[in-house]
C-alpha atoms as a PDB file:
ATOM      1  CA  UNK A   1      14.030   0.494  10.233  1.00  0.00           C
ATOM      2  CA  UNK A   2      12.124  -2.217   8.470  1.00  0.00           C
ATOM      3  CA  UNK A   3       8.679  -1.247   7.671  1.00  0.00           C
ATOM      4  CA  UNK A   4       7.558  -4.897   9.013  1.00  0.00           C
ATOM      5  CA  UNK A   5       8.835  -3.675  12.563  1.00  0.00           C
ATOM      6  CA  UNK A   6       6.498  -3.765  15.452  1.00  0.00           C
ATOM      7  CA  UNK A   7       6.899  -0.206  16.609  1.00  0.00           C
ATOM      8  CA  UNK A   8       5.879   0.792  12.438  1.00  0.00           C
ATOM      9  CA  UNK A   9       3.167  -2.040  12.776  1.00  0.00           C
ATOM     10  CA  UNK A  10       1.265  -1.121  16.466  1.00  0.00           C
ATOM     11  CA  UNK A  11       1.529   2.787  14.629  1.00  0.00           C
ATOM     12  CA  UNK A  12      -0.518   2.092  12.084  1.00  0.00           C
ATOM     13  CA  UNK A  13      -2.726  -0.611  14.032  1.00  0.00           C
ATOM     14  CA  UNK A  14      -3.411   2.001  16.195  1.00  0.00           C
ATOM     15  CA  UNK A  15      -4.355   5.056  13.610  1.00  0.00           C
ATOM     16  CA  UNK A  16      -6.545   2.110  12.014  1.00  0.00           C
ATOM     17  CA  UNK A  17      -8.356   1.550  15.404  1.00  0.00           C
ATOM     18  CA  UNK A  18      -8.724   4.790  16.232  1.00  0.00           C
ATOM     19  CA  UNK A  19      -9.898   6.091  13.038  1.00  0.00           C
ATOM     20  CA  UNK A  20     -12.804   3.196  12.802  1.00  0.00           C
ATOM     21  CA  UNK A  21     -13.535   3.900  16.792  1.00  0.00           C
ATOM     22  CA  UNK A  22     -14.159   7.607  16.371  1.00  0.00           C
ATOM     23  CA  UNK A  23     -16.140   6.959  13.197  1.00  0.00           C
ATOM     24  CA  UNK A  24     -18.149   4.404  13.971  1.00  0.00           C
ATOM     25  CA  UNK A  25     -19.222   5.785  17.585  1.00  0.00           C
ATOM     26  CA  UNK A  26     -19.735   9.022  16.037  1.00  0.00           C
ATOM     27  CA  UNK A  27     -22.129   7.860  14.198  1.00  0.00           C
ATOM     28  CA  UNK A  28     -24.115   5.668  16.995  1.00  0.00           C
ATOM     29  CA  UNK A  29     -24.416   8.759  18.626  1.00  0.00           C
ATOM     30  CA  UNK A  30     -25.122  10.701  16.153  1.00  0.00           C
ATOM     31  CA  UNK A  31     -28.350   7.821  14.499  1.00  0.00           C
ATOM     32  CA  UNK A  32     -29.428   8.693  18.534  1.00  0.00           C
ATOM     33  CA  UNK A  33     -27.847   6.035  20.439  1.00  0.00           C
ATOM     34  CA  UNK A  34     -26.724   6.231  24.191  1.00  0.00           C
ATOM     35  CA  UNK A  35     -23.316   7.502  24.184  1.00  0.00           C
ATOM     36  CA  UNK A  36     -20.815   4.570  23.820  1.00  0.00           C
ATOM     37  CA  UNK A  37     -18.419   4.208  27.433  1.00  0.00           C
ATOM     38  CA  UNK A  38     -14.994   4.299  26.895  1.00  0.00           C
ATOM     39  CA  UNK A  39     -13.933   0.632  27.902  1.00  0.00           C
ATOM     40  CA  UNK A  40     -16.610  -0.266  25.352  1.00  0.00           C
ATOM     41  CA  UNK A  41     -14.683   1.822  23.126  1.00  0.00           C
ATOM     42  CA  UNK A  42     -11.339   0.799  24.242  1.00  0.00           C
ATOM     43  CA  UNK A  43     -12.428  -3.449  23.939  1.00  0.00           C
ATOM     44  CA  UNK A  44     -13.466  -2.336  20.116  1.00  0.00           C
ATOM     45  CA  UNK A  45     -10.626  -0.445  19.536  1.00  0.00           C
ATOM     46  CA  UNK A  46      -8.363  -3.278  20.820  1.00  0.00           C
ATOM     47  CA  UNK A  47     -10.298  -5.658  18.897  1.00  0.00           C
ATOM     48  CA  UNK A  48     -10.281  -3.260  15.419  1.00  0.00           C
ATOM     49  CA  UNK A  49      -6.021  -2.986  16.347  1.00  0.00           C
ATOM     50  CA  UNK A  50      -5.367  -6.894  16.295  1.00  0.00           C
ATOM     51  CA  UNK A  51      -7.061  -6.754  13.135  1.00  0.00           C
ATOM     52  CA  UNK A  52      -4.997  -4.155  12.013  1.00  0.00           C
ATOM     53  CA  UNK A  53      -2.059  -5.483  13.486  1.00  0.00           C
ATOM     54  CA  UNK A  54      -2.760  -9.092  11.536  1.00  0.00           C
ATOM     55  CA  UNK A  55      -2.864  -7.544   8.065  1.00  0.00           C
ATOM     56  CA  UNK A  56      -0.474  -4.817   8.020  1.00  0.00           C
ATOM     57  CA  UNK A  57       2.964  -6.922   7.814  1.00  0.00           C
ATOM     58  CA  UNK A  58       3.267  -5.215   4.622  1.00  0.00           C
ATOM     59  CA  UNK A  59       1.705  -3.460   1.860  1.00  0.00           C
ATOM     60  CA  UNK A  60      -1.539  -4.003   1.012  1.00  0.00           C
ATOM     61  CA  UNK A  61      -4.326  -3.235  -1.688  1.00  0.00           C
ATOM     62  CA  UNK A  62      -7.241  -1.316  -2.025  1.00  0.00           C
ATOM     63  CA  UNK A  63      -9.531  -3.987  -1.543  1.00  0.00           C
ATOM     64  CA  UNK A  64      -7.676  -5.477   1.633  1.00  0.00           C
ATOM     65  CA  UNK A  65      -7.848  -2.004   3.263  1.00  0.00           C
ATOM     66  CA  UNK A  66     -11.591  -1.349   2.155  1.00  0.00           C
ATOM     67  CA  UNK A  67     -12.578  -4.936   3.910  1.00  0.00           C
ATOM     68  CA  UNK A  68     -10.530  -4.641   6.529  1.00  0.00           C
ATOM     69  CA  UNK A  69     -11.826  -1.367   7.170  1.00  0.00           C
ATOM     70  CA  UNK A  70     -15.937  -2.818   6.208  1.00  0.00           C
ATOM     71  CA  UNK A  71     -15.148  -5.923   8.733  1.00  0.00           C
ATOM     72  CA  UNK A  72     -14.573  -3.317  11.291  1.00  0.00           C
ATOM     73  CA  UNK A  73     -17.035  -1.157  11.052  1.00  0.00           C
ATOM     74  CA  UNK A  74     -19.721  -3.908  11.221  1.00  0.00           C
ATOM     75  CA  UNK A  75     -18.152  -5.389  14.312  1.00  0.00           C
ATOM     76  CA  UNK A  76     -18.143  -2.024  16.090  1.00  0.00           C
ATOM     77  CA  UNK A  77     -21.650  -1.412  14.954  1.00  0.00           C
ATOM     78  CA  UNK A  78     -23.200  -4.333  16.715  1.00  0.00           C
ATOM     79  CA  UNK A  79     -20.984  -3.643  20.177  1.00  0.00           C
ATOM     80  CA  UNK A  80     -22.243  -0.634  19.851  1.00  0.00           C
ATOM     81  CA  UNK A  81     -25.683  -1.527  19.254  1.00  0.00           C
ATOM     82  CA  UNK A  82     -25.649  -4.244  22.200  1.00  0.00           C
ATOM     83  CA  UNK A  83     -23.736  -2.167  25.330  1.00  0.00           C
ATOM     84  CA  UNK A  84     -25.377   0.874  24.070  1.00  0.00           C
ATOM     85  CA  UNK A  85     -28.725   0.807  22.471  1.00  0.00           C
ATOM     86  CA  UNK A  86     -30.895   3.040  20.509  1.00  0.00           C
ATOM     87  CA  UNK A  87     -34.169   4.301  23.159  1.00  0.00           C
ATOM     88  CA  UNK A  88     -36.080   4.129  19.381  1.00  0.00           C
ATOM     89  CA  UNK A  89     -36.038   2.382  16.694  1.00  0.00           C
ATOM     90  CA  UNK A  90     -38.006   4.344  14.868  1.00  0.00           C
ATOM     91  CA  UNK A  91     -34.904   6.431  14.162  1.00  0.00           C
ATOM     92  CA  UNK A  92     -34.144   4.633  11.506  1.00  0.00           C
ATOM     93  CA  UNK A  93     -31.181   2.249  12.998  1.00  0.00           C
ATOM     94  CA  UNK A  94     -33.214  -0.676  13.897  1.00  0.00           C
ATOM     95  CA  UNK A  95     -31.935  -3.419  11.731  1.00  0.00           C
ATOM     96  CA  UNK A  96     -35.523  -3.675   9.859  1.00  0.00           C
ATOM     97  CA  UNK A  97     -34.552  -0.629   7.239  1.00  0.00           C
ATOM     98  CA  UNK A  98     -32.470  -0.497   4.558  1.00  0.00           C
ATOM     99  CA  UNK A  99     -30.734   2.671   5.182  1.00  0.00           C
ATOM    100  CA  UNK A 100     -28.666   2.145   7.973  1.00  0.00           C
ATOM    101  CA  UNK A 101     -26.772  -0.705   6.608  1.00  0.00           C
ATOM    102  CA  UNK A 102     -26.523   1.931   3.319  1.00  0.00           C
ATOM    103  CA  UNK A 103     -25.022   4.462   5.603  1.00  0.00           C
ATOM    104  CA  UNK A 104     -22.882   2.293   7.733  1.00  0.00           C
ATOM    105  CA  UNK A 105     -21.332   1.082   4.160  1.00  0.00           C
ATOM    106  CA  UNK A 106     -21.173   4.566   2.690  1.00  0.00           C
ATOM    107  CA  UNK A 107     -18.780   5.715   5.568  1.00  0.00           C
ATOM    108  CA  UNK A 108     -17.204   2.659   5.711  1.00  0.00           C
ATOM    109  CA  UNK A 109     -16.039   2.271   2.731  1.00  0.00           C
ATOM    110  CA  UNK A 110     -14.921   6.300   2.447  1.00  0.00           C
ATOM    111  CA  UNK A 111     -13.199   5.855   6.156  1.00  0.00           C
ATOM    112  CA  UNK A 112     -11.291   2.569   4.039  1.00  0.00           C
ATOM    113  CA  UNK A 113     -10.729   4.753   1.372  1.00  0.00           C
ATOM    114  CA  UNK A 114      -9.131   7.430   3.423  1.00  0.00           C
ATOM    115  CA  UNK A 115      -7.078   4.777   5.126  1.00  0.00           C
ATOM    116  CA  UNK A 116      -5.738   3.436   1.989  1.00  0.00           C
ATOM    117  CA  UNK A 117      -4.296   6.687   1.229  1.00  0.00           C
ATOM    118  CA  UNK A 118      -2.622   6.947   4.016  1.00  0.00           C
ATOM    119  CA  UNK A 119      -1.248   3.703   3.932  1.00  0.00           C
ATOM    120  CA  UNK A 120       0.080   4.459   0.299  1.00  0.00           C
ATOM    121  CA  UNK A 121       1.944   7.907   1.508  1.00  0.00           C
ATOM    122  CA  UNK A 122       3.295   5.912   4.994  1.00  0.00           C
ATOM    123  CA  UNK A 123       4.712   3.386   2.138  1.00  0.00           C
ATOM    124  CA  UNK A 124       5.770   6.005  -0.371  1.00  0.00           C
ATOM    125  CA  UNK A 125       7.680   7.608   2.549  1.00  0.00           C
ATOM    126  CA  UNK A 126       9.107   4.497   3.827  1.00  0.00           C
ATOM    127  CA  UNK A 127      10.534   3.953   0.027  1.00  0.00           C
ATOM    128  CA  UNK A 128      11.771   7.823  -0.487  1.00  0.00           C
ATOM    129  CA  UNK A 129      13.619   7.531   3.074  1.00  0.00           C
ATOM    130  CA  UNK A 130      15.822   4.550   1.713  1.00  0.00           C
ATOM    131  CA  UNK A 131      16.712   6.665  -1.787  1.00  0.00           C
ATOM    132  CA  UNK A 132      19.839   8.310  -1.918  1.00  0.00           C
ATOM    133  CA  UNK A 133      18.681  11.885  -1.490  1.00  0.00           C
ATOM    134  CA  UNK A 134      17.756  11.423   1.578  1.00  0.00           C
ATOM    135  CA  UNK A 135      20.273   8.651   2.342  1.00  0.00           C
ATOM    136  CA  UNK A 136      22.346  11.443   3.624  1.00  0.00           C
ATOM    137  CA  UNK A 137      19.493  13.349   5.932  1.00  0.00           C
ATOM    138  CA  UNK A 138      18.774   9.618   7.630  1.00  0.00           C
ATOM    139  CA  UNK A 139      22.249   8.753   8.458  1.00  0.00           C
ATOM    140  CA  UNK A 140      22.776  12.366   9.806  1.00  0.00           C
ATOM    141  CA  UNK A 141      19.727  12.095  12.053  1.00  0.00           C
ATOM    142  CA  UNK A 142      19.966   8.034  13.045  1.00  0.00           C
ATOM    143  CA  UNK A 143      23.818   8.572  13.123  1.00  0.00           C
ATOM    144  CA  UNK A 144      24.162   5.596  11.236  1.00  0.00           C
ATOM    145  CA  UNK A 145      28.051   5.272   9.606  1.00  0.00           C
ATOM    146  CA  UNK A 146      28.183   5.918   6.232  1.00  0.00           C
ATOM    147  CA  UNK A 147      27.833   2.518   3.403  1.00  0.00           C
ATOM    148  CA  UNK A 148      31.437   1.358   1.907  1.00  0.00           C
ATOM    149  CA  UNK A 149      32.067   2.936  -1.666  1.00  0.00           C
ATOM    150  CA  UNK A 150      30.623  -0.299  -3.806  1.00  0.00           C
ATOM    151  CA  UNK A 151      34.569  -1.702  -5.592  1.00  0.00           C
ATOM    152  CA  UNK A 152      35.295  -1.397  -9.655  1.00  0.00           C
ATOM    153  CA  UNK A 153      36.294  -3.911 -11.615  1.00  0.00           C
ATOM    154  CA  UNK A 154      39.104  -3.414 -13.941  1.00  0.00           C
ATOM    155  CA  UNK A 155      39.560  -5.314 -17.106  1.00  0.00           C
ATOM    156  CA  UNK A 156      42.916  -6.148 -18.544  1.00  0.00           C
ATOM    157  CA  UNK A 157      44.078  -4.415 -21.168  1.00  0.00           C
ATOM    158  CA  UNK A 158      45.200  -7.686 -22.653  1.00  0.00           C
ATOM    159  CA  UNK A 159      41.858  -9.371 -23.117  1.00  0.00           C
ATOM    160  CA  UNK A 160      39.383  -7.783 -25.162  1.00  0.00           C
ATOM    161  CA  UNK A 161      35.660  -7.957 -23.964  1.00  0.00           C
ATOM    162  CA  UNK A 162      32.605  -9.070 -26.114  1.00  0.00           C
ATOM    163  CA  UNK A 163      29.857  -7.500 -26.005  1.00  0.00           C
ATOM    164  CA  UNK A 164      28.190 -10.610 -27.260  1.00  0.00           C
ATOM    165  CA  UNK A 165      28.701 -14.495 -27.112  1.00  0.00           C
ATOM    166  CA  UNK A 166      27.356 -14.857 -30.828  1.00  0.00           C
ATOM    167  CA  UNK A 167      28.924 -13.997 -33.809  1.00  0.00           C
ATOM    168  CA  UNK A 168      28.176 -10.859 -36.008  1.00  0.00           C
ATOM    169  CA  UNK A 169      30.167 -11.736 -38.923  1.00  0.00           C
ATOM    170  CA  UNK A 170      26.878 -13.597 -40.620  1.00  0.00           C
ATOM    171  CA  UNK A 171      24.873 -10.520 -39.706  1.00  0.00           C
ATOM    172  CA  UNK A 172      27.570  -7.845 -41.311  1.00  0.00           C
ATOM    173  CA  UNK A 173      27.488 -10.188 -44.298  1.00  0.00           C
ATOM    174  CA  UNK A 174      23.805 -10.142 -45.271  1.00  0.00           C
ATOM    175  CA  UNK A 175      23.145  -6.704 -44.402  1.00  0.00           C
ATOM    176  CA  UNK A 176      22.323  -4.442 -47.130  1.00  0.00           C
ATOM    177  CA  UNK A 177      20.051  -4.760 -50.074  1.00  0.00           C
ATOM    178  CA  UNK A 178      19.980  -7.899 -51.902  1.00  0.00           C
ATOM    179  CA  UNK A 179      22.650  -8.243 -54.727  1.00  0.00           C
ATOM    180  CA  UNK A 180      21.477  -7.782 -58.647  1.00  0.00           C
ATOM    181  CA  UNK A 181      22.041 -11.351 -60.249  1.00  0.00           C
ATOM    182  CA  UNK A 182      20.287 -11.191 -63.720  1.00  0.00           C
ATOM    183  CA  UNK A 183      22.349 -10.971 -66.216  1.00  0.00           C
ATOM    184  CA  UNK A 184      20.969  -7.843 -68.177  1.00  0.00           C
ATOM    185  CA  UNK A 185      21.379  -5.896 -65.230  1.00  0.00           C
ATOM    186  CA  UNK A 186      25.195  -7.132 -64.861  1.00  0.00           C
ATOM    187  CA  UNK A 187      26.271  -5.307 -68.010  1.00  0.00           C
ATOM    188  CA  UNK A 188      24.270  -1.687 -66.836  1.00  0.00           C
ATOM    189  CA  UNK A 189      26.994   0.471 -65.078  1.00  0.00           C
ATOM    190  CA  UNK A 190      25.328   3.689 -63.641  1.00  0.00           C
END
C-alpha cells in the first residue's frame, strides 16, 4: 500500500479535521460562545479535510504542518465567530484585544505540533512496515506471495577482476620514505 493512496490520504485528512474541529470549537465554547451546531461543524471540518487532503500527498515538514494547522484554525475561528457568536464581548474574544489572537496561536500552533508528530510516527511506520523484519508479518497478514530470491553473478575463474581501473604500480613504487642520496650517507652501513 502506497502511502500516497487515497484510503492512507482521507485517514489522515480526516484525523487533521477532526483534531482542528474539536479544538477549535472547544475553545469557542469554552471563550463563552453559543455552542457551535454540528453542520457548522461538519462544513468546517470538510473544509479543514480538503486542506488536509491537498497537502498530505506525502511527507511533509514542520513548518507545512504548523501552517497548515494555523490556516485552519483561523478559518474555523471566524465560522465560528459568524454562525455562532459571543452574547459579550467583553469576554475577551472580541477581535479588539490582543489575547485572543495570542491564545488562538498558542493552541494552534501546539495542536500543529501534536499533528506533526503524528505524522512523523504514521511515516516512520509506513517505512518500518516495508523493512525486512516485518516483510514477513505483512505478507503473512496481506497474503501477498513471497519476492523472488534476487540472482548471483558468477565470475569466471578465467578472468581476473580489478578492483580498480587505474594502475597501482606508480603508487607501490613511491611508497615508503624517501631514498638517502648524499654521498656521505652512501658509505654509512648501520
Amino acid at each position: 500500500m502506497s502511502p500516497s493512496e487515497p484510503v492512507l490520504r482521507s485517514a489522515r485528512a480526516i484525523v487533521f479535521a477532526v483534531v482542528c474541529v474539536v479544538v477549535s470549537a472547544g475553545g469557542h465554547v469554552l471563550a463563552g460562545g453559543a455552542r457551535v451546531a454540528p453542520a457548522v461543524m461538519l462544513a468546517g471540518a470538510a473544509g479543514a479535510g480538503a486542506l488536509a487532503y491537498a497537502l498530505n500527498g506525502r511527507e511533509r515538514g514542520r513548518a507545512v504542518v504548523l501552517g497548515a494547522t494555523i490556516a485552519a484554525q483561523a478559518a474555523l475561528h471566524d465560522l465560528f465567530s459568524l454562525t455562532a457568536p459571543i452574547p459579550d464581548l467583553h469576554t475577551g474574544h472580541g477581535h479588539t484585544s490582543v489575547g485572543m489572537p495570542l491564545a488562538h496561536l498558542t493552541v494552534a500552533w501546539l495542536t500543529g505540533w501534536w499533528l506533526h508528530r503524528g505524522e512523523t510516527a504514521f511515516w516512520l511506520l509506513l517505512r518500518l512496515w516495508g523493512t525486512a523484519p516485518l516483510a514477513l508479518t505483512r505478507r503473512l497478514l496481506t497474503g501477498a506471495p513471497e519476492p523472488p530470491a534476487p540472482g548471483r553473478r558468477t565470475v569466471p575463474a578465467d578472468r581476473p577482476m580489478s578492483c580498480s581501473p587505474w594502475d597501482s604500480t606508480a603508487a607501490v613504487h613511491l611508497r615508503g620514505p624517501p631514498a638517502n642520496t648524499t654521498p656521505a650517507a652512501a658509505g654509512v652501513v648501520r
